[in-house]
C-alpha atoms as a PDB file:
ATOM      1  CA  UNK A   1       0.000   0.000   0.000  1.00  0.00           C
ATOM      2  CA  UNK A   2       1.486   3.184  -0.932  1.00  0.00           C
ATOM      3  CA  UNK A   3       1.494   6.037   1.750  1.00  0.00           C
ATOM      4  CA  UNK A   4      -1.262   7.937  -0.340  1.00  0.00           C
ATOM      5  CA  UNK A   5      -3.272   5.296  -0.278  1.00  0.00           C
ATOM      6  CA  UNK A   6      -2.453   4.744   3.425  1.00  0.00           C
ATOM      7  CA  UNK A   7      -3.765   8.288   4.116  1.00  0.00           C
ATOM      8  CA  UNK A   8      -7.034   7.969   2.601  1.00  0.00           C
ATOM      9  CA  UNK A   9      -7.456   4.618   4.321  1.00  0.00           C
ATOM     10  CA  UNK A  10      -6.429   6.475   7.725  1.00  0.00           C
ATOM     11  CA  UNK A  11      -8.514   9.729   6.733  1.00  0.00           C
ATOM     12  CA  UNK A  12     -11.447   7.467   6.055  1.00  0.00           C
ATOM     13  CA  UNK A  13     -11.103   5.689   9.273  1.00  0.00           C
ATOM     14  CA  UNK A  14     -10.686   8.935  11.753  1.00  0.00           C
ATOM     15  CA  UNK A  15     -13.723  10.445  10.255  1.00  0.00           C
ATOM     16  CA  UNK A  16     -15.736   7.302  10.579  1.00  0.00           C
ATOM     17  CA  UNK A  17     -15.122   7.007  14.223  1.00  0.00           C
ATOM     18  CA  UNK A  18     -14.825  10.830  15.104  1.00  0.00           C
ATOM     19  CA  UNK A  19     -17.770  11.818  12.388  1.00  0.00           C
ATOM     20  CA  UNK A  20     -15.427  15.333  12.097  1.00  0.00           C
ATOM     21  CA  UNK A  21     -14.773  16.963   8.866  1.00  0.00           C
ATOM     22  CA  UNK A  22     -11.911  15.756   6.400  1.00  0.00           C
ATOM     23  CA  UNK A  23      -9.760  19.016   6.783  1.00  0.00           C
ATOM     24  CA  UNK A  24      -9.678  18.552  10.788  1.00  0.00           C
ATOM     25  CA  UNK A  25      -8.795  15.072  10.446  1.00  0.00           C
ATOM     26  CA  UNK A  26      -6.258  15.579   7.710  1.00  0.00           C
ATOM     27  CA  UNK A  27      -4.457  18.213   9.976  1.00  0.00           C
ATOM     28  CA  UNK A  28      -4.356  15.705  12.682  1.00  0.00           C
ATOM     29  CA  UNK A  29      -2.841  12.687  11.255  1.00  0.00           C
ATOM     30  CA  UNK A  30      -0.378  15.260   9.610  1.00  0.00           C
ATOM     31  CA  UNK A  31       0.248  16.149  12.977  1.00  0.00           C
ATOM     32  CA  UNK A  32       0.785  12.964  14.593  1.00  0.00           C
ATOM     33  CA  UNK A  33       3.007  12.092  11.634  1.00  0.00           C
ATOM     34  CA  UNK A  34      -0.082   9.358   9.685  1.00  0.00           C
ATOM     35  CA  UNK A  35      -0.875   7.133  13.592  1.00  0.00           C
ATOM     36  CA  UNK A  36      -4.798   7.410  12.970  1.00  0.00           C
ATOM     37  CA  UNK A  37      -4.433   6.030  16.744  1.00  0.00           C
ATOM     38  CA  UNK A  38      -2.870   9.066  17.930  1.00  0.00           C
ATOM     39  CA  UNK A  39      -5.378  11.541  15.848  1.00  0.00           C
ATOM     40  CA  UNK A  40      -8.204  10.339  17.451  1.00  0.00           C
ATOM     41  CA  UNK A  41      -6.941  11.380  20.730  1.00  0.00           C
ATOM     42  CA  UNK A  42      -5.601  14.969  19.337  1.00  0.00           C
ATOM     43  CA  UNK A  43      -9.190  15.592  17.944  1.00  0.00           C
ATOM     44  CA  UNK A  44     -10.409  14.818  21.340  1.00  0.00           C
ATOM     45  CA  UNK A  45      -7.817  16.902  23.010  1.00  0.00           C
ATOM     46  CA  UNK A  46      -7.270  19.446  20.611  1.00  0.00           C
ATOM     47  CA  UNK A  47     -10.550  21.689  21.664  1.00  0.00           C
ATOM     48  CA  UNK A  48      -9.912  21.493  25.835  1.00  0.00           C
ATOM     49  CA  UNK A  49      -6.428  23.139  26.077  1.00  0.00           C
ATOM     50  CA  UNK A  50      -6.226  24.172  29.281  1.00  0.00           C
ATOM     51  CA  UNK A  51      -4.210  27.716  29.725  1.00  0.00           C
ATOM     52  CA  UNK A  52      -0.340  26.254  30.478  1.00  0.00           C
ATOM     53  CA  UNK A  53       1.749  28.396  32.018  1.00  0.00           C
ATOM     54  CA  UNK A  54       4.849  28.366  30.524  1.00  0.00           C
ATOM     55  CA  UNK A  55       4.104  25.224  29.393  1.00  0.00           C
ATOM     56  CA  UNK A  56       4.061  24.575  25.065  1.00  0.00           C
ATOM     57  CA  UNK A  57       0.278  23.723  24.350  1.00  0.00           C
ATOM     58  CA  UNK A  58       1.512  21.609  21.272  1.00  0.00           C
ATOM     59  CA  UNK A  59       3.776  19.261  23.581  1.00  0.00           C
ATOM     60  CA  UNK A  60       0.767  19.063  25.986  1.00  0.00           C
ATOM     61  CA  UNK A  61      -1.603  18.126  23.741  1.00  0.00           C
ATOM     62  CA  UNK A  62       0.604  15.155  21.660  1.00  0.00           C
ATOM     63  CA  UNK A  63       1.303  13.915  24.962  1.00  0.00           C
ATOM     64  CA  UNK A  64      -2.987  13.779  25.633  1.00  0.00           C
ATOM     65  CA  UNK A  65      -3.248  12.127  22.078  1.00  0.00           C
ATOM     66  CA  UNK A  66      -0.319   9.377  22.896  1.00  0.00           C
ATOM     67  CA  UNK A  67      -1.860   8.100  26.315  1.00  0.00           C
ATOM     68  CA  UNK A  68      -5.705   8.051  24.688  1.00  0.00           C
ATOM     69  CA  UNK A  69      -4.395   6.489  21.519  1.00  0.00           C
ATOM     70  CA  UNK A  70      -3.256   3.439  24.259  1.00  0.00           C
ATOM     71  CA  UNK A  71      -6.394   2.489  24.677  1.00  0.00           C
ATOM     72  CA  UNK A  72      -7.612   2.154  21.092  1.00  0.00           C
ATOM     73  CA  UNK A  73      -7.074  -0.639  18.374  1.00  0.00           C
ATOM     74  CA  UNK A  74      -7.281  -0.721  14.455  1.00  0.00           C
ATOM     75  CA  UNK A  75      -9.216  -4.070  13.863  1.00  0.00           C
ATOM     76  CA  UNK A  76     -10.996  -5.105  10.588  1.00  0.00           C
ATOM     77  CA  UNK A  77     -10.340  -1.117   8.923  1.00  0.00           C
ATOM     78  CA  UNK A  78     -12.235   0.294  12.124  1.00  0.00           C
ATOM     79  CA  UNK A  79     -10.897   2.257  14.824  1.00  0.00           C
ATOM     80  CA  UNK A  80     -12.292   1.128  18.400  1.00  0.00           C
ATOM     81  CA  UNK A  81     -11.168   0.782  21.816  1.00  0.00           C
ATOM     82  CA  UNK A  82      -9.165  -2.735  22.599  1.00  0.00           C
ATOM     83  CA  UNK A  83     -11.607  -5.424  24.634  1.00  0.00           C
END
């Protein structure tokens, strides 16, 4: 599979499970480098930053998408949370 047609296949998969637009989840699997894992949890994350002081917002909320994308599984072309 060619990473194109990886991406679509991811794209397809994030908006099935998150029902969000294509641009939002294009800019987050481009932001957690193509882990459709990961972009669920920065979609969840990405609209509850918290104000950080001093802290970077960006590093916060890849670090939210990391643990969240622990508990979730790619089986059969469908994202869902491991039994």
């Amino acid at each position: 599979m060619s990473g194109t047609e990886q991406l679509i296949e991811s794209l397809k998969m994030l908006r099935d499970y998150t029902g969000m637009g294509a641009v939002e989840c294009r800019r987050a699997l481009e932001r957690c480098e193509g882990d459709a894992l990961m972009a669920v949890g920065y979609l969840k994350y990405n609209g509850s930053l918290i104000n950080l002081k001093g802290g970077s917002q960006e590093s916060w909320l890849l670090g939210q998408a990391r643990s969240y994308a622990k508990l979730l599984c790619i089986k059969d072309g469908k994202i869902g949370y491991q039994p």
